[in-house]
Protein backbone atom coordinates (compact mmCIF):
# COMPACT_ATOMS: atom_id res chain seq x y z
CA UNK A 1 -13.01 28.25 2.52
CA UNK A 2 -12.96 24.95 4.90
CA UNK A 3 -14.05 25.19 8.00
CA UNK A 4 -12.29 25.43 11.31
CA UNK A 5 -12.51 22.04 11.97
CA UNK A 6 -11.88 20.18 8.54
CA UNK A 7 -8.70 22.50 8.42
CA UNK A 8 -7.87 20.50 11.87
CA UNK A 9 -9.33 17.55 10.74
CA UNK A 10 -6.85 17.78 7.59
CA UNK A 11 -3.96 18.55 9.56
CA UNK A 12 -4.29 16.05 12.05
CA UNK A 13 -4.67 13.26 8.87
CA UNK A 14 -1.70 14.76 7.29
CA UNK A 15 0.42 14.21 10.30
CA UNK A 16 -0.80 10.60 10.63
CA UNK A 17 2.72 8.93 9.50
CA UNK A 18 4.84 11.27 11.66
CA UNK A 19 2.65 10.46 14.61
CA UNK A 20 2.63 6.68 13.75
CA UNK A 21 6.55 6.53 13.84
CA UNK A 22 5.86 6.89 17.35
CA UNK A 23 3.00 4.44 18.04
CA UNK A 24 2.31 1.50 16.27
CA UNK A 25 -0.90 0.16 15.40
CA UNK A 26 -2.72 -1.94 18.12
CA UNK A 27 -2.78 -5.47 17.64
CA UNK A 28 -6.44 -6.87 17.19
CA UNK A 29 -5.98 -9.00 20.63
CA UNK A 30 -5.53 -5.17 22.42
CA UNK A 31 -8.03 -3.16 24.94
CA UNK A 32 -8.12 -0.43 22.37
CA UNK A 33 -8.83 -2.47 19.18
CA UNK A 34 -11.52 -4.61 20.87
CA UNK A 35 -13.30 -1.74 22.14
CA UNK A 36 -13.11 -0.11 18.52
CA UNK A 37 -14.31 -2.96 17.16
CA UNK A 38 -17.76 -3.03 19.63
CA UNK A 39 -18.16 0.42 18.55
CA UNK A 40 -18.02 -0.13 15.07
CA UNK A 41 -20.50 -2.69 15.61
CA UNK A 42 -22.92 -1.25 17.22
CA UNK A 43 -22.50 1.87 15.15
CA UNK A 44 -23.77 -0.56 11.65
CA UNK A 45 -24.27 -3.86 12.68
CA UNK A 46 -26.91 -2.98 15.53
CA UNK A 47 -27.50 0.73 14.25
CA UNK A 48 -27.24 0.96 10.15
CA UNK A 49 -27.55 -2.65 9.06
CA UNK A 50 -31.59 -2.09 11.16
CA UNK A 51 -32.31 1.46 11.04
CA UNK A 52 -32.66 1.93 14.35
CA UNK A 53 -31.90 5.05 14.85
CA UNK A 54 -31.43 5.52 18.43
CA UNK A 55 -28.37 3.34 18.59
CA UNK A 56 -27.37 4.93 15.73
CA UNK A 57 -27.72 8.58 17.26
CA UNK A 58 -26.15 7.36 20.43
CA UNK A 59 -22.75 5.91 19.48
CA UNK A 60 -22.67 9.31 17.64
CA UNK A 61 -20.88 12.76 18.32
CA UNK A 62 -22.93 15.72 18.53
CA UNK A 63 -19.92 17.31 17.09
CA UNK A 64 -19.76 15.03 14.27
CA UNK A 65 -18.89 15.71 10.96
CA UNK A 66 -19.17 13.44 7.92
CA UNK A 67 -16.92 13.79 5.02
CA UNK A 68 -18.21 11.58 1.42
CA UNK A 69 -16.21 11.73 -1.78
CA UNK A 70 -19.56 11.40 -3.81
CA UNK A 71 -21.98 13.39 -1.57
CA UNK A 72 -19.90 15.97 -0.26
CA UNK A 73 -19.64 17.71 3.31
CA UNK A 74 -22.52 16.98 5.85
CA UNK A 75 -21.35 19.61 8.37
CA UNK A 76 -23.65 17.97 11.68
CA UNK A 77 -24.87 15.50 13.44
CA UNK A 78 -28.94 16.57 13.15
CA UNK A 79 -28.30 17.13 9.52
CA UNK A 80 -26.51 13.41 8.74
CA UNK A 81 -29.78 11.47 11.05
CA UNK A 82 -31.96 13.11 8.91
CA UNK A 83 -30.51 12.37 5.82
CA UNK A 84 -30.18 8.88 7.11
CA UNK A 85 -33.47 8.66 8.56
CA UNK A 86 -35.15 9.99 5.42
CA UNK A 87 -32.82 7.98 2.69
CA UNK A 88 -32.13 4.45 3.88
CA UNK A 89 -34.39 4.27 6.84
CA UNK A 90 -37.17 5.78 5.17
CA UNK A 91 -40.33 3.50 5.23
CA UNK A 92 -41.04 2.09 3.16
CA UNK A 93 -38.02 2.23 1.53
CA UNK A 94 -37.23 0.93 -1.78
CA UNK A 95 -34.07 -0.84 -0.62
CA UNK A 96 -32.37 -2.04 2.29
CA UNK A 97 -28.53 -1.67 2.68
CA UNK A 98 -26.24 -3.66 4.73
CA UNK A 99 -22.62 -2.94 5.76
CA UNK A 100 -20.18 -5.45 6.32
CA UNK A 101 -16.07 -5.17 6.90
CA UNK A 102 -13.59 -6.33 4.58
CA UNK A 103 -11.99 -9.13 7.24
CA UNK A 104 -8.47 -8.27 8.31
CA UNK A 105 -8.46 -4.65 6.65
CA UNK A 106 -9.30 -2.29 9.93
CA UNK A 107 -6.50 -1.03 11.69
CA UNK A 108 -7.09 1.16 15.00
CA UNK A 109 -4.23 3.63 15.91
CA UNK A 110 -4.49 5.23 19.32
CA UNK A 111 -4.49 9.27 20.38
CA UNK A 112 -2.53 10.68 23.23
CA UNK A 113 -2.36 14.14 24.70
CA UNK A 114 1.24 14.19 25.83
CA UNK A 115 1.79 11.11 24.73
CA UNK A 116 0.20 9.81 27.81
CA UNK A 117 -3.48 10.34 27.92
CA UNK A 118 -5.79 8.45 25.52
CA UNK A 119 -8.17 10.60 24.36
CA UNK A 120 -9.27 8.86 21.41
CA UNK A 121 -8.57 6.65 17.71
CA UNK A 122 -8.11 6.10 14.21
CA UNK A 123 -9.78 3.75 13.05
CA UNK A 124 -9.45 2.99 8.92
CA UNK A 125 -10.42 0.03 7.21
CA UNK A 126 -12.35 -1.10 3.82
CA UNK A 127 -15.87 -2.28 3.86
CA UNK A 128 -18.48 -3.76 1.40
CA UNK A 129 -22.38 -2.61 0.82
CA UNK A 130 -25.17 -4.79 -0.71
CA UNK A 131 -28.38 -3.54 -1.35
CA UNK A 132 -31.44 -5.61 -1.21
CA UNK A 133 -34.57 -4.57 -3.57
CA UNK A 134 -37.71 -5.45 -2.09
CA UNK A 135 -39.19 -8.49 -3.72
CA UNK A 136 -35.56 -9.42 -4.22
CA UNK A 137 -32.56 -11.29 -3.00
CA UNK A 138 -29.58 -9.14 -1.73
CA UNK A 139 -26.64 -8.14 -4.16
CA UNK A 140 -23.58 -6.65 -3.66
CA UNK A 141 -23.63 -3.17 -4.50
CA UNK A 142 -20.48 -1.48 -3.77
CA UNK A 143 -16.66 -1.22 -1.49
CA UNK A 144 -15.13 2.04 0.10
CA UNK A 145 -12.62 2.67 1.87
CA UNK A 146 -13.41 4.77 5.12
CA UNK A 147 -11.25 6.97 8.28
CA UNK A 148 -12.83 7.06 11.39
CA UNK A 149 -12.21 9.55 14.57
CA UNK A 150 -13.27 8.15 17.84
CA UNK A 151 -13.10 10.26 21.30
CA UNK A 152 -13.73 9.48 24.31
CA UNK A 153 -16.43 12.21 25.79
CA UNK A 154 -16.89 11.10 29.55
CA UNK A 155 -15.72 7.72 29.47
CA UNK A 156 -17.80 6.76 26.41
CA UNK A 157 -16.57 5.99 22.96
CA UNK A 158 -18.28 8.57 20.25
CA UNK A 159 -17.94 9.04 16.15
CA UNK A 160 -16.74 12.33 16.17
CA UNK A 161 -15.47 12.89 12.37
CA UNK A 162 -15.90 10.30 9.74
CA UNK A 163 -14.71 9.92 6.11
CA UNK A 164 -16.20 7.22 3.41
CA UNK A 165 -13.99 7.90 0.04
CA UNK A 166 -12.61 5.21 -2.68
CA UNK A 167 -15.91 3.86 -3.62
CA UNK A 168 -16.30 1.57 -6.59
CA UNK A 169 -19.36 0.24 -7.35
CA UNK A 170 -19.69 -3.46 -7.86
CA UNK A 171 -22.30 -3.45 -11.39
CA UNK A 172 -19.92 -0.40 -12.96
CA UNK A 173 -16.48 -0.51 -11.71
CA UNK A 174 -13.59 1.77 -13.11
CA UNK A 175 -12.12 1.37 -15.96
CA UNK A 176 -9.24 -1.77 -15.24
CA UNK A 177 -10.37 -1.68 -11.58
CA UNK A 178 -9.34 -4.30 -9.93
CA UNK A 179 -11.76 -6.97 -7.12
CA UNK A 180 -8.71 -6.47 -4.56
CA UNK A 181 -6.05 -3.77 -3.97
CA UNK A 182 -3.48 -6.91 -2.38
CA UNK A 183 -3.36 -10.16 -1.52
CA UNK A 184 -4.14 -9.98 2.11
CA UNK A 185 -7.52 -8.82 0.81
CA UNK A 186 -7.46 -12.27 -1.32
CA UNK A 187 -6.60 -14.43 1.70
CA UNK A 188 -8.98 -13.07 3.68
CA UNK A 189 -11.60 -13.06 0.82
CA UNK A 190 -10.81 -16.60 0.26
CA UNK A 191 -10.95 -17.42 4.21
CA UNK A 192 -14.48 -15.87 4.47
CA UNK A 193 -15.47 -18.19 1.89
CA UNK A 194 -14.43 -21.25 3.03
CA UNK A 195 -11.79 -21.86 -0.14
CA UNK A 196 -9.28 -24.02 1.44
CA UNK A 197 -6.80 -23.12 -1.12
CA UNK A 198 -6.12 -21.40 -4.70
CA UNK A 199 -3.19 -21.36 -7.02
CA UNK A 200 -3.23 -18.67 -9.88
CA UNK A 201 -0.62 -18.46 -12.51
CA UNK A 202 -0.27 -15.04 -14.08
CA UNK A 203 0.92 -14.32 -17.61
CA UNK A 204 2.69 -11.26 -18.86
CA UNK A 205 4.81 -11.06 -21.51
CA UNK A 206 3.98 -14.24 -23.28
CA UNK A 207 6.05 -15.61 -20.06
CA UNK A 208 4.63 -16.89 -16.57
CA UNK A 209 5.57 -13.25 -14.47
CA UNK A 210 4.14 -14.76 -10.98
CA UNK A 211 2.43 -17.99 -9.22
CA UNK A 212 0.04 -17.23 -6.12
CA UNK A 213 -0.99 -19.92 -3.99
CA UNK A 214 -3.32 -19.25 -1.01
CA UNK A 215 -4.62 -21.22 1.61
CA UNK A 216 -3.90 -24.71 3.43
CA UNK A 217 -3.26 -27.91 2.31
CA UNK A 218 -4.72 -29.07 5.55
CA UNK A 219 -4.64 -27.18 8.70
CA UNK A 220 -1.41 -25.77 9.57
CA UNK A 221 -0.07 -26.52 6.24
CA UNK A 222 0.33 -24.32 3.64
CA UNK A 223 -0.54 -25.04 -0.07
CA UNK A 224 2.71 -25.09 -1.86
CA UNK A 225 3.42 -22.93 -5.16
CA UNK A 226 3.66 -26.02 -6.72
CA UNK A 227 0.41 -27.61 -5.27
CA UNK A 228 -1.51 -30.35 -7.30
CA UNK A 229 -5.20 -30.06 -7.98
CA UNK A 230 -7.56 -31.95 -10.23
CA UNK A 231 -8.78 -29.68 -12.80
CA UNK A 232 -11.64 -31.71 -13.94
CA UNK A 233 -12.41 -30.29 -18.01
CA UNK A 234 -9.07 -28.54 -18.28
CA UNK A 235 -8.04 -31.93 -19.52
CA UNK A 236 -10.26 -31.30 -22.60
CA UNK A 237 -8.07 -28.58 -24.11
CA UNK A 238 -5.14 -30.77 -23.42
CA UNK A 239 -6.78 -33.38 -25.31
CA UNK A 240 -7.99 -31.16 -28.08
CA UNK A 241 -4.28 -30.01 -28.34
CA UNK A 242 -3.19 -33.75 -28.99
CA UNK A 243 -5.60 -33.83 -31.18
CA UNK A 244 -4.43 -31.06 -33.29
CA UNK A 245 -0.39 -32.02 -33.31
CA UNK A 246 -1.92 -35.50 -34.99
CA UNK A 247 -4.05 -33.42 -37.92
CA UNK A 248 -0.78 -30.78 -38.33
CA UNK A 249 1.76 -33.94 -39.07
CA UNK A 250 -0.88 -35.50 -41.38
CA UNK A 251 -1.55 -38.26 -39.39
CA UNK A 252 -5.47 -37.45 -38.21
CA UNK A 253 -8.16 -35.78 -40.32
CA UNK A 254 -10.62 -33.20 -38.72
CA UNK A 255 -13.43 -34.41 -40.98
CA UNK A 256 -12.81 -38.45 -41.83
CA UNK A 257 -16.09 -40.21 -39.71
CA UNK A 258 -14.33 -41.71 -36.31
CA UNK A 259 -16.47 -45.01 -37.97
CA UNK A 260 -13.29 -45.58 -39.84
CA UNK A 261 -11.33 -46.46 -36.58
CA UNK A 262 -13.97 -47.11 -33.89
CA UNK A 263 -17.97 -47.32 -33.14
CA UNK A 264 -19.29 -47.42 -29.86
CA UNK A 265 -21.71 -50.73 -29.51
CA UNK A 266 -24.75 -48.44 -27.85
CA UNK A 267 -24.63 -46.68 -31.68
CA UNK A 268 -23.84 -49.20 -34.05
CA UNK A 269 -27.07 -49.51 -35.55
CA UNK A 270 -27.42 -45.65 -35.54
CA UNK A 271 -26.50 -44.33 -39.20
CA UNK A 272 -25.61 -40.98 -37.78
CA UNK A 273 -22.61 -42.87 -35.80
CA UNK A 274 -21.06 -43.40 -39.80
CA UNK A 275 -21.36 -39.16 -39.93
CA UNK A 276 -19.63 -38.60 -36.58
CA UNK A 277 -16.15 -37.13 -37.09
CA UNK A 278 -13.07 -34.94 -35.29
CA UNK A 279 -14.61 -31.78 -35.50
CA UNK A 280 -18.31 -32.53 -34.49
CA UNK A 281 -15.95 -33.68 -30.81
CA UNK A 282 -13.66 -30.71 -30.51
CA UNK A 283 -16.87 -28.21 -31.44
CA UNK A 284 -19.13 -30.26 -29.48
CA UNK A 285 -21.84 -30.59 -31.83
CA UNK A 286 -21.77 -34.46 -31.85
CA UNK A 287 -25.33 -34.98 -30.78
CA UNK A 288 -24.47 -36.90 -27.24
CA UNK A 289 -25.27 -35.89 -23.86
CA UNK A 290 -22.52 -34.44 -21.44
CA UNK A 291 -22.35 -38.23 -20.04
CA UNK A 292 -24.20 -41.48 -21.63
CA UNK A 293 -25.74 -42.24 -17.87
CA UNK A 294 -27.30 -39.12 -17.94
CA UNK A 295 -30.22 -40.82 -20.49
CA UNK A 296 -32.55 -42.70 -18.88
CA UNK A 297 -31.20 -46.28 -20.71
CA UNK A 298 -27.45 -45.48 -19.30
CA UNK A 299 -26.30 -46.06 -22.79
CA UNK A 300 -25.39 -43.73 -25.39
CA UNK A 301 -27.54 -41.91 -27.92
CA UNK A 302 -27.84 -39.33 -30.02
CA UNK A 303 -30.27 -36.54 -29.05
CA UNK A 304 -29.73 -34.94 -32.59
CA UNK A 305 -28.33 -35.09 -35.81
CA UNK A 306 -24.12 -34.45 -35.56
CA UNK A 307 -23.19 -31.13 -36.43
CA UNK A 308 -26.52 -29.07 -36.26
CA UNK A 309 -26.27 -27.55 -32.98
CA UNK A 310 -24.05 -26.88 -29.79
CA UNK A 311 -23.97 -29.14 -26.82
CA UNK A 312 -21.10 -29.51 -24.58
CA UNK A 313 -20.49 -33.00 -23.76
CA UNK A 314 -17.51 -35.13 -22.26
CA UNK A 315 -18.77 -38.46 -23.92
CA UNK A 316 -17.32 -36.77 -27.27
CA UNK A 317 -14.21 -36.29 -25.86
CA UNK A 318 -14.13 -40.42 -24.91
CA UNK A 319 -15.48 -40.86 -28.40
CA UNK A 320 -12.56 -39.38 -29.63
CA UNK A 321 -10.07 -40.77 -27.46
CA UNK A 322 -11.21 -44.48 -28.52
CA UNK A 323 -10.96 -43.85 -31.58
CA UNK A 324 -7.04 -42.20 -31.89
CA UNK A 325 -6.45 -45.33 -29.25
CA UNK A 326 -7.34 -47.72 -31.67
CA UNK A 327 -5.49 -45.94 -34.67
CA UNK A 328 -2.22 -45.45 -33.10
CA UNK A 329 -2.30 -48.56 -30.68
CA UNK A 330 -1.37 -46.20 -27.88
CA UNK A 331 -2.96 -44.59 -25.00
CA UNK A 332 -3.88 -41.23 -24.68
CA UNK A 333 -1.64 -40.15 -21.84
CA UNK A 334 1.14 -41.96 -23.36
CA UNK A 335 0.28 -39.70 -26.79
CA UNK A 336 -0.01 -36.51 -24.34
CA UNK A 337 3.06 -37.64 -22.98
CA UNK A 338 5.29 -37.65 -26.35
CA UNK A 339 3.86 -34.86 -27.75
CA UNK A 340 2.84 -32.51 -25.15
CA UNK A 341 4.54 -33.18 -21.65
CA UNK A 342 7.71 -34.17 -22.15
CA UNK A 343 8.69 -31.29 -25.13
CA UNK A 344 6.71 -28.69 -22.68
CA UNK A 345 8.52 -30.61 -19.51
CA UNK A 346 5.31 -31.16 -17.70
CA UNK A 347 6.39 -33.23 -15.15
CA UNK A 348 3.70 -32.55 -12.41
CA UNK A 349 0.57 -33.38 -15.58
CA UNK A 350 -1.06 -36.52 -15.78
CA UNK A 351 -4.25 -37.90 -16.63
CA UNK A 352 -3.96 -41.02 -14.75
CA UNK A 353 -2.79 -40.97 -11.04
CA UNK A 354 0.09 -43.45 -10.61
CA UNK A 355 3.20 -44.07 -8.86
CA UNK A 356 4.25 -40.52 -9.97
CA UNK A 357 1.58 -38.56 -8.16
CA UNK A 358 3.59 -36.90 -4.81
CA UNK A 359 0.20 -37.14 -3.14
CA UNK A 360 2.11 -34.64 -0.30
CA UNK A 361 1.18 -31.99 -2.80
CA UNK A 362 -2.56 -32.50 -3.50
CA UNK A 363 -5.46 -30.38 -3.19
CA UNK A 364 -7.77 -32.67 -1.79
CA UNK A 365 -11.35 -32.28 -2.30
CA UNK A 366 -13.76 -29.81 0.00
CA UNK A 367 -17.29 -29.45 -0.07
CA UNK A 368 -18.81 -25.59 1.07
CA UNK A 369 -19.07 -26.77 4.55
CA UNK A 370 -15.18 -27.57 4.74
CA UNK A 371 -15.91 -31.48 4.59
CA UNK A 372 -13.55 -33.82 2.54
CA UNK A 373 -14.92 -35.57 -0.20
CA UNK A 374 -12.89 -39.50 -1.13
CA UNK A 375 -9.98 -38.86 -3.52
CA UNK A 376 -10.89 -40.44 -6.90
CA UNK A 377 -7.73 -41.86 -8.53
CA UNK A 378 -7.91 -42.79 -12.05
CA UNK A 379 -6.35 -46.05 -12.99
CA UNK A 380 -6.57 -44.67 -16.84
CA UNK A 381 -6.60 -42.07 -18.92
CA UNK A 382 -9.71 -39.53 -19.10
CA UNK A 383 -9.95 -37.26 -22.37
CA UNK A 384 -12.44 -34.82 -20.73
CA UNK A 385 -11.93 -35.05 -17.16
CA UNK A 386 -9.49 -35.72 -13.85
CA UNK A 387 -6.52 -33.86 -15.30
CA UNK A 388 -3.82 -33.45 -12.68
CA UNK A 389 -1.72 -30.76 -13.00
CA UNK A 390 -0.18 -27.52 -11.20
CA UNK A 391 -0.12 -23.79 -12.38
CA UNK A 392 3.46 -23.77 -13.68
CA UNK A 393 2.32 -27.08 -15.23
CA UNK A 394 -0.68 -25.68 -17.11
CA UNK A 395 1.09 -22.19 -17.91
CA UNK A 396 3.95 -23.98 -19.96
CA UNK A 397 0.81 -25.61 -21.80
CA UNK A 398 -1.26 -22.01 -22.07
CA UNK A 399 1.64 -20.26 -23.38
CA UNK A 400 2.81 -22.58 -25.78
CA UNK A 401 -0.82 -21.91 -27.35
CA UNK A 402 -0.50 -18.43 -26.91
CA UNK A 403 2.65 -18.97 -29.06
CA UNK A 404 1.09 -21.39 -32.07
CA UNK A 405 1.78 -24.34 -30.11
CA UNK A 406 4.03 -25.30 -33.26
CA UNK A 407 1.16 -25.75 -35.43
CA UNK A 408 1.17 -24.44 -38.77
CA UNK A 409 -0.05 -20.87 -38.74
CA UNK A 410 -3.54 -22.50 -41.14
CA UNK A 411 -4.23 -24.81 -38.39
CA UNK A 412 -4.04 -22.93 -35.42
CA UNK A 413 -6.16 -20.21 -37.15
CA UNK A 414 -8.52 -23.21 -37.68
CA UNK A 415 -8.45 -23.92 -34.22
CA UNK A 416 -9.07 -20.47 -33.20
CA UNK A 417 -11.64 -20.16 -35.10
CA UNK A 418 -15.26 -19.05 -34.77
CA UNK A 419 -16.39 -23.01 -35.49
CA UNK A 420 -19.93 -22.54 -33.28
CA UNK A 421 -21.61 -19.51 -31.80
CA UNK A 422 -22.31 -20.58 -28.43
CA UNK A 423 -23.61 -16.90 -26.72
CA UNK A 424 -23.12 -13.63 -28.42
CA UNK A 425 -19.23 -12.29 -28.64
CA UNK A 426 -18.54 -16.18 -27.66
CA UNK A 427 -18.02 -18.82 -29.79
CA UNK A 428 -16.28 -22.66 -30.19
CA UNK A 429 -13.18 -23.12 -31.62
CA UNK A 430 -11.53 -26.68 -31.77
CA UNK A 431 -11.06 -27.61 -28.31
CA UNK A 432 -11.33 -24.08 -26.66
CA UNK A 433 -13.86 -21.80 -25.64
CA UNK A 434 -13.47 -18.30 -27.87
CA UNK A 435 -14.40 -14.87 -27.02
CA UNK A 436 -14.63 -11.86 -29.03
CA UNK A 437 -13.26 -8.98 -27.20
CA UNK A 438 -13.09 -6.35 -29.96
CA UNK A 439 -10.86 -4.08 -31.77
CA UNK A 440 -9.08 -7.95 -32.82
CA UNK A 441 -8.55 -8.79 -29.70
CA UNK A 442 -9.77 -12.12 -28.69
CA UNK A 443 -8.92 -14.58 -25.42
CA UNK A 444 -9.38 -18.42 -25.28
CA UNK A 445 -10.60 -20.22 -22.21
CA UNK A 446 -11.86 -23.30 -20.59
CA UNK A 447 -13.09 -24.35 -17.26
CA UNK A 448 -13.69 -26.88 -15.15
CA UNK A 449 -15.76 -28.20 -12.18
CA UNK A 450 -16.13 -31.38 -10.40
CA UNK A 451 -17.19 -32.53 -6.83
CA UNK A 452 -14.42 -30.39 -4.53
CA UNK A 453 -12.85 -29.17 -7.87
CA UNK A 454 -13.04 -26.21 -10.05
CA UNK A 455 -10.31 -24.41 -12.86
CA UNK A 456 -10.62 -21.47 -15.29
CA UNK A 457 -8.34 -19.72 -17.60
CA UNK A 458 -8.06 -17.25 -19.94
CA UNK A 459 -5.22 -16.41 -22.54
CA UNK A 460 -4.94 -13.63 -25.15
CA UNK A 461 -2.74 -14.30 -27.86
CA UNK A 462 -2.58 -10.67 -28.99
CA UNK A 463 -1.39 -9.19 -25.83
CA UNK A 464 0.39 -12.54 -24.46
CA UNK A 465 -1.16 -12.57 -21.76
CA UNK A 466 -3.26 -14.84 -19.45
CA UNK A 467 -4.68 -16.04 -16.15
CA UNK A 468 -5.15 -19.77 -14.94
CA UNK A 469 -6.83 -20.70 -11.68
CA UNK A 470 -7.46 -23.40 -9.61
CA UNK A 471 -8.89 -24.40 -6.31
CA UNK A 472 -10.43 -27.13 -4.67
CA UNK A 473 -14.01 -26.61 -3.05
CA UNK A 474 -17.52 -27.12 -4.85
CA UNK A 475 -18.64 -23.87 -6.25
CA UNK A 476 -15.29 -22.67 -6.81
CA UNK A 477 -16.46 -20.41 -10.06
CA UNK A 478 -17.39 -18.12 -7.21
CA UNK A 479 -14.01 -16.12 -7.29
CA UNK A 480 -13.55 -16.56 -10.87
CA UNK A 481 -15.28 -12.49 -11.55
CA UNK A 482 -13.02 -11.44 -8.87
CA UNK A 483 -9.73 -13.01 -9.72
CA UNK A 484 -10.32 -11.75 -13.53
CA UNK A 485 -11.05 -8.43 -13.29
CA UNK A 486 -8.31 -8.21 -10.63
CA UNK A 487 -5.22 -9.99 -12.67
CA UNK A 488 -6.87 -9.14 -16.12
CA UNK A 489 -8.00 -5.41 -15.81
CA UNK A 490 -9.62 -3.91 -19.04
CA UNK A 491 -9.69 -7.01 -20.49
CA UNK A 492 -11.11 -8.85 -17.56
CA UNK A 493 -13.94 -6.33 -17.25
CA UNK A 494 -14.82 -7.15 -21.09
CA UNK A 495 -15.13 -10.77 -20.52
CA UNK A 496 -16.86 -10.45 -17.98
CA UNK A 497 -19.38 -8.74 -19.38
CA UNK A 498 -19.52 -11.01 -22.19
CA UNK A 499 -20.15 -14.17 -20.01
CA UNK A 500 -23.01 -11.72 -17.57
CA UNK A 501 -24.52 -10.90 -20.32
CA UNK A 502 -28.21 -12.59 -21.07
């Protein structure tokens, strides 16, 4: 049988809504929240986050009670400190934990005897956990949710009954658990990290259900749904897809050396440039660095023989591009534009910035710190790089692929294709990253990252469905785990594990 006081304790938590009809939350700029808010403090920052225990003991009940959905009832106050002082605290311990709150998710509700005198709160919230290992640096190790009973025992502020429940921990989450339970939790996420804003399109359906955009374009002005951003080596699959319409109509050959149209001067006297061809680029097993200045002449060079190995690089891309512009006597964007962006009506994509560009709209550049980096605007066309584009803009692209992107059904199985193993369960296709997620299943993705810039996505086929994001702050790939396994559930958690995996 429960005891007296979780019977109370039970009660008095059942009762919460009726009693909340009647008094609203306090506001975080209140007496009552502030003070909540040192106690809480002092109770992990200064007490848990150091083991030091007489803080701890003191901002404690000695009628306290602790309540754990993992580790059951610890029924008093002696019996928790010693737990805690021979767990966590013990020395030398093994690792050290640190608690921090979820910004924006604590809410403090106040307690009145005759609905007049205070006598206490209810304070609930969600907060994180890392551990660090000694020897090693601190990881993130787990979120709860928690309830916490505060009275006030002569004028002080004590923990009188506390309950930690909802845990998920961060290396083996539930099955299709998601990073966040809202997107509050995502703005403030976002807002701890300094990401000045984020657009993310999500597919369902084989149709674009929903675009989120968080953030600021600049201060006090908030991104737009339809919010430009430069999405760096998203242009590559764009390309790629160009690419492909050309070898489906008969007009390009995946195989036929790019000699036949165009040689760079830096490898004309190299007899591997006669070998280079379509599918060495779109695989990226041409032999070339990411970029020609990252050799020590500046010029470009093979580093080995095209078509023995993997090695991602954006001079293949240019390669390419140079050589379809010199077959077709067109540019690439104005070949995107015929037979990409106009029949998708992509009206917000281009790979050169020009008159077109509402520049109202765009995600400027951010480093970490919150500093602006110059705009870079591209007076031509990029095959592998500086992509503008929004999230409806890039959806209508992503879901045209998802749909055969009116290729024959031989070619697009071609381009989906396990063309290079890259990483197990991963693989090159033509153009687009593939991974192996089982059972048939498979998703195609791409990323990209530049100075203030960063895009991912991910699309499956099978299922129709898909998630594109974009932001634009240096190390943006930081909220690409979260974002997944939040919009992408089972199927996040897979690829995930794919890409962790050594």
């Amino acid at each position: 049988m429960p005891s007296k006081n979780l019977r109370i304790l039970v009660l008095l938590l059942g009762f919460l809504s009726v009693s909340f009809l009647g008094q609203a939350q306090e506001a975080p700029s209140s007496k009552l929240y502030k003070a909540i808010m040192v106690q809480d403090s002092l109770l992990f920052n200064v007490g848990f986050n150091t083991c030091n225990m007489a803080q701890f003991e003191n901002v404690v009940s000695d009628n306290f009670e602790f309540y754990h959905d993992k580790g059951g009832i610890t029924p008093t106050k002696a019996a928790f400190i010693s737990s805690f002082k021979n767990g966590l605290c013990k020395s030398p311990s093994t690792y050290q934990s640190r608690r921090e709150l979820v910004p924006g998710s604590t809410e403090v509700f106040p307690l009145y005897k005759d609905n007049q005198v205070l006598y206490g709160a209810i304070q609930t919230g969600k907060h994180r956990f890392y551990e660090k290992e000694a020897g090693k640096a601190e990881t993130f190790a787990s979120t709860a949710r928690f309830t916490h009973v505060w009275n006030l025992e002569n004028g002080a502020w004590k923990l009188v009954r506390s309950l930690s429940y909802d845990h998920v921990n961060a290396t083996t989450p539930r099955v299709g658990e998601a990073a966040f339970a809202n997107d509050a939790e995502i703005e403030a996420w976002l807002k701890e990290n300094k990401f000045p804003a984020m657009a993310i399109g999500i597919i369902k359906e084989g149709k674009l259900q929903q675009v989120k955009v968080f953030g600021e374009l600049k201060k006090g002005t908030p991104a737009p749904y339809n919010t430009i951003f430069n999405v760096a080596s998203l242009a590559k699959p764009i390309t790629a897809m160009v690419t492909m319409k050309l070898v489906n109509a008969g007009k390009w050959k995946l195989d036929e050396p790019l000699a036949t149209y165009w040689t760079d001067p830096d490898i004309a006297h190299d007899p591997r440039s006669k070998k280079l061809t379509t599918r060495h680029v779109l695989t990226h097993q041409t032999g070339f660095p990411n970029w020609r200045w990252l050799n020590e002449s500046k010029k470009l060079a093979f580093q080995f023989d095209p078509g023995t190995k993997y090695q991602y690089s954006g001079e293949g891309m240019e390669y390419l591009r140079k050589a379809i512009e010199k077959k077709f006597n067109k540019t690439l964007d104005q070949l995107a534009d015929s037979l990409l962006f106009k029949p998708l009506n992509m009206k917000d994509t281009k790979y050169v910035w020009d008159k077109g560009v509402d520049e109202t709209r765009f995600a400027l550049w951010h480093n970490t710190k919150g500093g602006l980096y110059d705009t870079y605007k591209n007076t031509s066309a990029n095959a592998a790089d500086d992509l503008l584009t929004t999230v409806e803009d890039y959806s209508k692209f992503l879901i045209s692929v998802m749909n055969g992107a009116g290729l024959s059904k031989e070619t697009y199985a071609e381009m989906v294709s396990h063309q290079v193993k890259t990483k197990d369960n991963i693989y090159f296709g033509l153009g687009m990253e593939v991974y192996d997620l089982g059972n048939g299943e498979y998703a195609l993705s791409h990323s990209g990252s530049d100075h203030g810039a960063a895009a991912l996505f991910f699309i499956l086929p099978k299922s129709k469905r898909g998630l594109i994001m974009m932001t634009n702050v240096d190390e943006g790939y930081r909220s690409y785990e979260k974002m997944v396994k939040t919009y992408l559930g089972d199927a996040g958690q897979k690829i995930i594990d794919i890409a962790m995996k050594e």
